[in-house]
Protein backbone atom coordinates (compact mmCIF):
# COMPACT_ATOMS: atom_id res chain seq x y z
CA UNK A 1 -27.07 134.51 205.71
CA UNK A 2 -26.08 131.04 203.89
CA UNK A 3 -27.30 128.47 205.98
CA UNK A 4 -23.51 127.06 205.34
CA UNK A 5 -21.97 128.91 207.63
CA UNK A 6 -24.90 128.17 210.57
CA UNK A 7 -24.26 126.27 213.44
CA UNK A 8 -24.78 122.53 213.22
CA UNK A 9 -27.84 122.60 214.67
CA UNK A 10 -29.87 125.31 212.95
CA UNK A 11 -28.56 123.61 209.71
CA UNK A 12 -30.07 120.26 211.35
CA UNK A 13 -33.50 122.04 211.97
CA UNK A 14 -33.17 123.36 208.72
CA UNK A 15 -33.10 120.06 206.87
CA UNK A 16 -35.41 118.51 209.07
CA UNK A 17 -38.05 120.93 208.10
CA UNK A 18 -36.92 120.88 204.52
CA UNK A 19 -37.24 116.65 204.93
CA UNK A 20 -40.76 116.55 206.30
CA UNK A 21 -42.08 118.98 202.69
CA UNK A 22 -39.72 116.38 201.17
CA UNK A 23 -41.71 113.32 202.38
CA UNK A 24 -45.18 115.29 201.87
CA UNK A 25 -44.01 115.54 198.03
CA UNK A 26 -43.30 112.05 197.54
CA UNK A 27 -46.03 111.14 199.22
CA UNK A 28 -48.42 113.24 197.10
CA UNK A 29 -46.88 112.87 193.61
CA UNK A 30 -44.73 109.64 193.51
CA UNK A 31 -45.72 105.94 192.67
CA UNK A 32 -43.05 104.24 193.65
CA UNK A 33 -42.32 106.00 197.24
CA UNK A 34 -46.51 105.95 197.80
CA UNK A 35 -45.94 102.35 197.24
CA UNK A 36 -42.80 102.01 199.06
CA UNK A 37 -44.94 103.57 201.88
CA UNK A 38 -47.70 101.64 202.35
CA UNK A 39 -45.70 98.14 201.77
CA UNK A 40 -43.78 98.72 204.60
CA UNK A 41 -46.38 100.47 206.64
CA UNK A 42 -44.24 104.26 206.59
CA UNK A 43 -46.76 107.06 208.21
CA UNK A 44 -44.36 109.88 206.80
CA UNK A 45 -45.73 112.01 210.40
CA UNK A 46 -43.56 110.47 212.60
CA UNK A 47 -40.17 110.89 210.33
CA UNK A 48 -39.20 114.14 212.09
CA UNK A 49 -35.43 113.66 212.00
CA UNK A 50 -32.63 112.83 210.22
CA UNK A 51 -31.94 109.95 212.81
CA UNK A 52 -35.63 108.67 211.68
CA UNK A 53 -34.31 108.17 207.94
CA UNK A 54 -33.59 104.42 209.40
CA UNK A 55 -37.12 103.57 209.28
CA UNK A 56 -37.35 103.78 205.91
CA UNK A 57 -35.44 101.44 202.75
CA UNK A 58 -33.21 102.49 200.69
CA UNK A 59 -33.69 103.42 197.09
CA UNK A 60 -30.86 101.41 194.63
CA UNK A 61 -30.00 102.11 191.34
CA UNK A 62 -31.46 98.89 190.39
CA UNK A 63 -35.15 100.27 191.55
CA UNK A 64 -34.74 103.15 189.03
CA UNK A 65 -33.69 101.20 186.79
CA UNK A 66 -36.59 98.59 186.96
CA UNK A 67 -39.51 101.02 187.83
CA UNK A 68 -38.12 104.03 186.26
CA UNK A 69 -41.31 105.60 185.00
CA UNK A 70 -42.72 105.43 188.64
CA UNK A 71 -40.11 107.74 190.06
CA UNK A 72 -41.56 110.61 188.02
CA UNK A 73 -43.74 112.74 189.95
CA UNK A 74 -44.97 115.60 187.06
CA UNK A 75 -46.63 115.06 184.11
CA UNK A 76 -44.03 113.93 180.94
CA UNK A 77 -45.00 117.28 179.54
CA UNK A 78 -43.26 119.38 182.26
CA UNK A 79 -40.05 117.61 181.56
CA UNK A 80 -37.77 120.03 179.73
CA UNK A 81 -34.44 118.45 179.69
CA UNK A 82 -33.52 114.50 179.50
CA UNK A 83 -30.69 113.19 181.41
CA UNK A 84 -28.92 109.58 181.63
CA UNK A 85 -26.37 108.33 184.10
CA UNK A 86 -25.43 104.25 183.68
CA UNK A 87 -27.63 101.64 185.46
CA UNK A 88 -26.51 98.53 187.33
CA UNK A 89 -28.27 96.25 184.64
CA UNK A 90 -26.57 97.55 181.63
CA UNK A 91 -28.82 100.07 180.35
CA UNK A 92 -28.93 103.51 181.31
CA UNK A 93 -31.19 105.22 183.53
CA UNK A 94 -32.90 108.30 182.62
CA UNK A 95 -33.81 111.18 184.89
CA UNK A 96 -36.25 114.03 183.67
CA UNK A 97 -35.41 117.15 184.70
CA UNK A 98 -38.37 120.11 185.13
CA UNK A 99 -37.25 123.89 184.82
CA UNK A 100 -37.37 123.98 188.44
CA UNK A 101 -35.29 121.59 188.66
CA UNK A 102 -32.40 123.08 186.23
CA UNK A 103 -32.95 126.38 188.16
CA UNK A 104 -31.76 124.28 191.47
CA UNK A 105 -28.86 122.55 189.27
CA UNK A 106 -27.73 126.17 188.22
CA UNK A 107 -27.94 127.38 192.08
CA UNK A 108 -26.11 124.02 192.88
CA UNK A 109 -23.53 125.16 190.40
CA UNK A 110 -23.41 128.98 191.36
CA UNK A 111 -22.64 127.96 195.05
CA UNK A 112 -20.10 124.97 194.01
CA UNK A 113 -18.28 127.20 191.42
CA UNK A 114 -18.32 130.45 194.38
CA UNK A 115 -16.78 128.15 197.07
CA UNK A 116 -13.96 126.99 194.45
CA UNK A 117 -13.39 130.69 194.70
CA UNK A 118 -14.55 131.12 190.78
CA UNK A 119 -16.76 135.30 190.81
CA UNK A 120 -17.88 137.49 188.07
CA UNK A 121 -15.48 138.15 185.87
CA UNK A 122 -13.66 135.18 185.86
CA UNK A 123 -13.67 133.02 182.71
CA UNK A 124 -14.18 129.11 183.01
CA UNK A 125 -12.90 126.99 180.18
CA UNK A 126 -15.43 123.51 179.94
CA UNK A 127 -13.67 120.68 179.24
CA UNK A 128 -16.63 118.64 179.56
CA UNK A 129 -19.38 117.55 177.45
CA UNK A 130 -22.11 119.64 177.39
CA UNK A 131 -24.41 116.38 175.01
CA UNK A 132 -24.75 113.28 175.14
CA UNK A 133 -27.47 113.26 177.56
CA UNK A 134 -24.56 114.32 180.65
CA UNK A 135 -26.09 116.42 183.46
CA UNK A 136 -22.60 117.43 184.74
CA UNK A 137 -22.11 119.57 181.53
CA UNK A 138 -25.08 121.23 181.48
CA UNK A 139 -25.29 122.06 185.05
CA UNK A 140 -21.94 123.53 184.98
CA UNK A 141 -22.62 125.63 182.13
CA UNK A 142 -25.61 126.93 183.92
CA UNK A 143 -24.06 127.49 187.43
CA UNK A 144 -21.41 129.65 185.90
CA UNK A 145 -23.99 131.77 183.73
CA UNK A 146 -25.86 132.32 187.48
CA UNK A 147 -22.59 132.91 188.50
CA UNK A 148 -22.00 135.60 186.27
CA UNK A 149 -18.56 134.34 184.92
CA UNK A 150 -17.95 133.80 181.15
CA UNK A 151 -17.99 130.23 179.46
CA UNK A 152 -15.65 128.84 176.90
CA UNK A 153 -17.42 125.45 176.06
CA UNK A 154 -14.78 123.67 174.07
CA UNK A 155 -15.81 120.11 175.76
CA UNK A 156 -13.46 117.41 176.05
CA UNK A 157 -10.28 115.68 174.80
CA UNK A 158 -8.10 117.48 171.75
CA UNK A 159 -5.27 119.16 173.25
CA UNK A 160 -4.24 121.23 170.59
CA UNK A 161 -7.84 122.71 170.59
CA UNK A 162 -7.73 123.29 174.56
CA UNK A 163 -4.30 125.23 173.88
CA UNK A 164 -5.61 127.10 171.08
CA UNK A 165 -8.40 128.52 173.10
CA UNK A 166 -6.37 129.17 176.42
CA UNK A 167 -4.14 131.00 173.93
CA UNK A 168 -6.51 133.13 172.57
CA UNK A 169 -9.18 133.66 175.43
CA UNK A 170 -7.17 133.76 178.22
CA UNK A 171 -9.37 131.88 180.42
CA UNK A 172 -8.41 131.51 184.19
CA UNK A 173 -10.03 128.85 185.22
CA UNK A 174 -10.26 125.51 183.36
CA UNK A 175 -12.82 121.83 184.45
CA UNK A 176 -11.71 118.78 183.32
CA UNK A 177 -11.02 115.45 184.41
CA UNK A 178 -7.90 115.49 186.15
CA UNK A 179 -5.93 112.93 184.18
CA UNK A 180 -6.67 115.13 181.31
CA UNK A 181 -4.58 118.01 182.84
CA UNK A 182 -1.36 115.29 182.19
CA UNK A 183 -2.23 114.97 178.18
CA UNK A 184 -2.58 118.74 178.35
CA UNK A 185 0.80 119.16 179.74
CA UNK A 186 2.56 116.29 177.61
CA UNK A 187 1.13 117.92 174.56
CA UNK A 188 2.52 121.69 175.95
CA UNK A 189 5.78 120.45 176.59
CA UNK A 190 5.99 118.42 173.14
CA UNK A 191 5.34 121.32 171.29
CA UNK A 192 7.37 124.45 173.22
CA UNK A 193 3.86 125.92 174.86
CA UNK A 194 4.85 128.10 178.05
CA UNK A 195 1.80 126.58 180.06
CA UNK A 196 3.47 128.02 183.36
CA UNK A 197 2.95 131.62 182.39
CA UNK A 198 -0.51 130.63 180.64
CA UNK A 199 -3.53 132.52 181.56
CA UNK A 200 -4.95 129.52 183.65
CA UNK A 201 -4.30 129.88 187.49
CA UNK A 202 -6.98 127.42 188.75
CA UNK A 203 -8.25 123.85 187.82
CA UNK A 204 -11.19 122.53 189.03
CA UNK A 205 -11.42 118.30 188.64
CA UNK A 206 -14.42 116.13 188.17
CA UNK A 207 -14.56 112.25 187.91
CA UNK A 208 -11.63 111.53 189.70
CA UNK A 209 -10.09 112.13 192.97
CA UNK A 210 -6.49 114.82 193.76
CA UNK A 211 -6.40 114.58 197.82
CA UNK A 212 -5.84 111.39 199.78
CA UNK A 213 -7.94 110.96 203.23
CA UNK A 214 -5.44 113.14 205.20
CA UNK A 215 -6.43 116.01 202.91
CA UNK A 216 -3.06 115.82 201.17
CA UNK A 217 -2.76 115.82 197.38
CA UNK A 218 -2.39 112.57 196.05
CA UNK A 219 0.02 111.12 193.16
CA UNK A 220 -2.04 112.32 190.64
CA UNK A 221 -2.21 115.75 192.62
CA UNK A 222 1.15 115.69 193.14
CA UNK A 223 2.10 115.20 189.38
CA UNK A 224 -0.38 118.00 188.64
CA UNK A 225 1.00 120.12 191.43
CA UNK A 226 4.83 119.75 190.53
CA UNK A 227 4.55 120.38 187.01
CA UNK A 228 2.04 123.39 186.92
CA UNK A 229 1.93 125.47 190.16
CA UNK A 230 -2.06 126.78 190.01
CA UNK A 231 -4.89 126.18 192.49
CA UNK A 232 -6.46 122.67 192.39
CA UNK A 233 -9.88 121.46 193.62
CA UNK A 234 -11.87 118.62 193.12
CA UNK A 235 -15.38 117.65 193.53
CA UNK A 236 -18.30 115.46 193.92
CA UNK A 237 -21.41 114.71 192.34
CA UNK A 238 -23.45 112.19 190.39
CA UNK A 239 -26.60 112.84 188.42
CA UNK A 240 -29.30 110.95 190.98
CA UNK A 241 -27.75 113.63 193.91
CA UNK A 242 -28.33 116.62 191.32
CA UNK A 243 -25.95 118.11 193.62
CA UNK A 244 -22.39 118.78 193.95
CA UNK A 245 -19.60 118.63 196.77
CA UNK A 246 -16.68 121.26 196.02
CA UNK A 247 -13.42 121.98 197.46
CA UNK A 248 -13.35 125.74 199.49
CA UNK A 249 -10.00 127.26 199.32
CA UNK A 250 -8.51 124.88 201.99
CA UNK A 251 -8.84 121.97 200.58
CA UNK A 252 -10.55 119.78 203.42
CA UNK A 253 -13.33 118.03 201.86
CA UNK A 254 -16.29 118.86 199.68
CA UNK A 255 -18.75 121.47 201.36
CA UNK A 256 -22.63 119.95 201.22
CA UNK A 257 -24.91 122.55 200.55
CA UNK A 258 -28.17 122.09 203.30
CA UNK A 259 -31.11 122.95 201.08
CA UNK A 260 -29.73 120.99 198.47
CA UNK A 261 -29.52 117.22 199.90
CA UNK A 262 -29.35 115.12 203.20
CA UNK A 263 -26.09 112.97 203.65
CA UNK A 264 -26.08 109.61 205.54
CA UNK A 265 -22.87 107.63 205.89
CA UNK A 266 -23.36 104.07 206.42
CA UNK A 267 -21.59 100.75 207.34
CA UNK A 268 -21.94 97.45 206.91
CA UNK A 269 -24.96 96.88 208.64
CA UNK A 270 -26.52 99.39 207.15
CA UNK A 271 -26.68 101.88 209.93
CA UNK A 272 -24.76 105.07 210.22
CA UNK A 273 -20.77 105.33 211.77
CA UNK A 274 -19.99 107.32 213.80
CA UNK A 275 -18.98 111.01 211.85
CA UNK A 276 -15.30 110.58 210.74
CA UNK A 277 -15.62 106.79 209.66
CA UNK A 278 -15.63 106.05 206.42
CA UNK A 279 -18.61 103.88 205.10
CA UNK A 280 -21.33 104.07 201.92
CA UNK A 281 -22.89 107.48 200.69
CA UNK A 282 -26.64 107.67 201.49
CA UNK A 283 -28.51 110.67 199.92
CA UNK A 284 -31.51 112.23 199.94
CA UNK A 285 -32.28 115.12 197.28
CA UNK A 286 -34.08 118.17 198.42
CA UNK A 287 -35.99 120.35 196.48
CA UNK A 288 -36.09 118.14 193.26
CA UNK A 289 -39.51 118.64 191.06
CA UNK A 290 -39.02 115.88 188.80
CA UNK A 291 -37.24 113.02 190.04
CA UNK A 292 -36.91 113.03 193.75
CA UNK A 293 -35.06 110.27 195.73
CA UNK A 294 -35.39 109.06 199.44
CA UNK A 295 -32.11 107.44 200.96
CA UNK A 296 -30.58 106.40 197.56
CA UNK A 297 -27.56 104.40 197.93
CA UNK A 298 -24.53 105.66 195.90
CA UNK A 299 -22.10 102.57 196.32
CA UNK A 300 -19.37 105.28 197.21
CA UNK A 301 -17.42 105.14 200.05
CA UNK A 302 -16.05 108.18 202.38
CA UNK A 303 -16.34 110.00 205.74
CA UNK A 304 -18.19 112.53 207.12
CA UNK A 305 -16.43 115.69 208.32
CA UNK A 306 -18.36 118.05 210.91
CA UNK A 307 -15.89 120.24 212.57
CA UNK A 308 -15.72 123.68 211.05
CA UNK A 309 -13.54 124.42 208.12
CA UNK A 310 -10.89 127.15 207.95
CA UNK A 311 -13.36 129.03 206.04
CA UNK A 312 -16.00 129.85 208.34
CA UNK A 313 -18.43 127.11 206.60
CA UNK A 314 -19.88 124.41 209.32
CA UNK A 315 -21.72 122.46 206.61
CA UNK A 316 -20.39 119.24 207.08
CA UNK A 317 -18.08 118.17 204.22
CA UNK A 318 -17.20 114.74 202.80
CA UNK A 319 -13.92 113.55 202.60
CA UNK A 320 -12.30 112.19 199.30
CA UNK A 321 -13.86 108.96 197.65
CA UNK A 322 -12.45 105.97 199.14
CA UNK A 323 -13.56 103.98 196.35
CA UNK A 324 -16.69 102.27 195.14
CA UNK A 325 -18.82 99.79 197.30
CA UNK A 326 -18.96 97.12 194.51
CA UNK A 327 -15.52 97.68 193.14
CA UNK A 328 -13.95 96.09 196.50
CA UNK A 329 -11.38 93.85 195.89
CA UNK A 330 -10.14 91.15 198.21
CA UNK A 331 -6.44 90.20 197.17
CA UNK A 332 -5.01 87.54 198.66
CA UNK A 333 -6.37 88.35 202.20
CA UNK A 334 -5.55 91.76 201.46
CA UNK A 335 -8.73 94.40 201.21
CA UNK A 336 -8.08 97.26 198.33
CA UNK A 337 -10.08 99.30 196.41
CA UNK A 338 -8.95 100.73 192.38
CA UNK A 339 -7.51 104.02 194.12
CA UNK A 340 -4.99 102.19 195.90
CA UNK A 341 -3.72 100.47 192.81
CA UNK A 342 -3.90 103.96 190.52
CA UNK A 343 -1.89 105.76 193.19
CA UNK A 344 1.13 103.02 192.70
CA UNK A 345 0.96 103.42 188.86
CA UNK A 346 0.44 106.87 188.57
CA UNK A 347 3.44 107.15 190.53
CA UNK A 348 5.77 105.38 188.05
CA UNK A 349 7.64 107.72 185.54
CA UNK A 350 7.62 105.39 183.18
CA UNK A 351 3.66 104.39 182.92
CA UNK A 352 1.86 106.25 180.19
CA UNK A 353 -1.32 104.52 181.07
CA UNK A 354 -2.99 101.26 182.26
CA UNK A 355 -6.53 99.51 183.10
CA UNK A 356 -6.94 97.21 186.09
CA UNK A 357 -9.41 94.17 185.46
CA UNK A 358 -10.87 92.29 188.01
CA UNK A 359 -11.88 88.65 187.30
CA UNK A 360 -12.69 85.65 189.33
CA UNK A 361 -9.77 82.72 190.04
CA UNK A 362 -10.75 78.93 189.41
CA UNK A 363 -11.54 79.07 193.25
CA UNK A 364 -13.67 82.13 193.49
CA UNK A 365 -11.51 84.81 194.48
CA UNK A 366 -10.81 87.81 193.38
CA UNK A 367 -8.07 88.04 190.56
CA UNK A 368 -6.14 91.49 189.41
CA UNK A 369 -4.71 91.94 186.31
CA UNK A 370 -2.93 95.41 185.56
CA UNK A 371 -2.22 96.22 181.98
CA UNK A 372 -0.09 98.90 181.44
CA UNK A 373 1.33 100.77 178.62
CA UNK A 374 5.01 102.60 178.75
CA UNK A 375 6.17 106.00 178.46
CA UNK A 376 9.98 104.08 177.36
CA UNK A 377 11.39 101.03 177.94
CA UNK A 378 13.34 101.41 181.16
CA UNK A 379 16.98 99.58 181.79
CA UNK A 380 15.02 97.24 184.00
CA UNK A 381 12.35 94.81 184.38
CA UNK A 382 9.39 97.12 184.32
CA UNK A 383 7.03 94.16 185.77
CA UNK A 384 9.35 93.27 188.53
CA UNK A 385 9.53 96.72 189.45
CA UNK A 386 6.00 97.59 189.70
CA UNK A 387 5.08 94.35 191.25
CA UNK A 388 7.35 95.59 193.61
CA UNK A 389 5.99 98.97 194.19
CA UNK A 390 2.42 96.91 194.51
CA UNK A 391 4.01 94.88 197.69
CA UNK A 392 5.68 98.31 199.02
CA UNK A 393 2.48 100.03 199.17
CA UNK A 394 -0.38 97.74 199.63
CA UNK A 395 0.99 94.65 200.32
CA UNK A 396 0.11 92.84 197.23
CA UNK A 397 0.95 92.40 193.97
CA UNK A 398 -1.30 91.80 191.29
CA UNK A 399 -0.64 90.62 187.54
CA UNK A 400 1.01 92.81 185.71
CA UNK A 401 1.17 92.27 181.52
CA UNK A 402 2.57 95.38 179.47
CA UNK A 403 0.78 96.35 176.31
CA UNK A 404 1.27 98.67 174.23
CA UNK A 405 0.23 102.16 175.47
CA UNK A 406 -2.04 102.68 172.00
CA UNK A 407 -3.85 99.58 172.93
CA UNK A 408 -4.42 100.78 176.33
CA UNK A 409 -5.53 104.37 175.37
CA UNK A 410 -8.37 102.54 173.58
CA UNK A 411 -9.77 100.88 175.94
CA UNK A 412 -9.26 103.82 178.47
CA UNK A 413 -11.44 106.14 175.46
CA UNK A 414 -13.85 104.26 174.24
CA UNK A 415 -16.05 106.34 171.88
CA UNK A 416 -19.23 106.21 173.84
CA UNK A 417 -17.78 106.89 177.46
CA UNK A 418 -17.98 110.35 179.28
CA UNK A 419 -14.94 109.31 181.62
CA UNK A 420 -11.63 107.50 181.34
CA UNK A 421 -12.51 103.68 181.97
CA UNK A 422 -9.69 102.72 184.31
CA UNK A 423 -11.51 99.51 185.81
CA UNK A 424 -13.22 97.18 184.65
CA UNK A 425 -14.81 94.66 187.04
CA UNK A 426 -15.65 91.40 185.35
CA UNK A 427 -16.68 89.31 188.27
């Protein structure tokens, strides 16, 4: 039986077990945790529980990024795939992955693709990159072929290539960023494509959020939704986790799978809420050969759910992203995070696109500055109006300067970038 659909408790036990072998490891093979250990005086024996994670630090991005060779715990020669996800100190950090290790990304996959309802049979069309050193591509190719489903890997970007392949593969299933499924649509309806009656009935979105904290589909869900009537999901993952958070058929969260990774939700004080409060994603990855991580800090922000979903599965789940830790933003006396600001603009008709920087004032606080590009020129003042919206909905209103929507598109796509840049903090 999937341990998913096990009572709270026995999946409890089960990770508790699973987190003592998980402490041995590190114990055994890793330099920095052995050292983390002993400079804090950590007998691994008496961690028996998921409450006893509080004993022990937390791993930052920083730490892998500083002593990144010391978080390896096989020899360089086992290491058959190389993997980079962006560091806090400007370079990247790299994670080497063992075969055991893409075996558990591929069962990751199989399970997160299954619960999005995707079986043998099906066809999945990748708009993702599958180079570039991204995990997310190459785990999702590799979930699907345990899956037993077909692959189309067309990777990302060029619409007229995406429609070209729906047209003549008939895939039913397409992964993509979700602001990518508007281009797709713009380009359809530009150039007389009958997307409704396409081949595609589901879409599965990475990299950004579609349901607000009440489960409901947000703007950009909504936009999606209105348009192009086919089943929507969205996920969760991030190379350190090696793991991946998926949408069942209900919509209520992203289903953790047990053997993969331990979930701690913290606050401010760096102690867990209580389940249902949102505060800071704390993992710890199970099972990993390679790279293995104890209580790493993810700087995202959501809630734990633990009542049992509609479909059977009493794995807790984790609700949509509130937003980043560090990406905060305190405007005037007002506390917001980007999603709050994308849902007002993605909700104007006539906004092709926009970035939102963040800056510091001449007295230290926090200054916004949203530049957007336009669809058309509306037959009103298109800053008063979404300065308006900003007060309607969050309270606020931040800078707004229109550009021209080709200036914006380049600094949403920059050539090296895996994901739309939407934000850009320079505090």
């Amino acid at each position: 039986m999937d341990i998913e659909y096990s009572r709270p408790e026995e999946i409890k036990a089960f990770q508790e077990e699973l987190l003592k072998k998980h402490l041995e490891y590190l114990a055994g093979h890793s330099t920095y945790y052995k050292r983390m250990f002993s400079s804090y005086g950590i007998d691994i024996s008496k961690i028996r529980t998921i409450e006893d994670l509080v004993k022990i630090p937390f791993t930052e991005k920083k730490d892998l990024q500083l002593y990144n060779d010391d978080f390896l715990c096989c020899p360089k020669a086992d290491i058959v795939d190389y993997v980079t996800t962006s560091g806090t100190l400007g370079d990247p950090v790299t994670f080497g992955c063992t075969e055991k290790d893409l075996q558990r990304l591929a069962y990751n996959e199989k399970k997160s693709f299954a619960c999005a309802g995707v079986k043998h049979g099906d066809i999945v069309q990748l708009m993702t990159t599958i180079d570039k050193r991204f995990m997310a591509g190459l785990a999702y190719f590799l979930g699907i072929r345990e899956l037993g489903a077909s692959i189309i890997r067309v990777g990302n970007g060029i619409p007229e290539l995406q429609w070209d392949t729906i047209k003549r593969l008939k895939p039913d299933t397409i992964m993509c960023v979700p602001s990518f499924i508007l281009r797709l649509i713009q380009y359809a309806e530009a150039h007389g494509i009958d997307y409704r009656n396409s081949s595609v009935r589901r879409i599965i979105g990475i990299g950004e959020g579609l349901r607000d904290q009440d489960f409901n589909l947000n703007l950009l869900g909504r936009k999606i939704k209105e348009k192009w009537d086919v089943q929507l999901f969205a996920t969760y993952s991030s190379t350190e986790m090696g793991a991946t958070f998926s949408e069942c058929e209900y919509g209520m969260g992203g289903h953790v799978h047990p053997e993969l990774i331990i979930v701690e939700i913290i606050g401010e004080d760096d102690l867990p809420v209580p389940d249902g409060e949102p505060g800071e994603i704390v993992v710890t990855t199970l099972g990993v050969e390679g790279m293995p991580l104890l209580r790493f800090r993810t700087g995202d922000i959501a809630a734990k759910r633990v009542e049992q979903c509609k479909c059977g599965r009493w794995s807790y789940r984790l609700t949509p992203l509130v937003g980043r830790k560090n990406n905060m933003i305190k405007l005037k006396g007002t506390t917001l995070y980007p999603p709050a600001i994308n849902d007002v603009l993605d909700n104007a008709e006539y906004v092709e696109n926009y970035v939102v920087e963040v800056s510091l004032s001449d007295a230290g606080t926090d200054f916004v500055t949203v530049k957007a590009g336009l669809k058309f020129q509306p037959d009103f003042d298109a800053v008063k109006d979404l300065k308006d919206r900003f007060r309607s909905r969050i309270r606020v209103a931040p800078e707004v300067v229109i550009l021209p929507a080709e200036e914006i598109a380049k600094i949403n796509f920059p050539a090296k970038s895996r994901k739309p840049v939407k934000f850009i903090d320079l505090r």
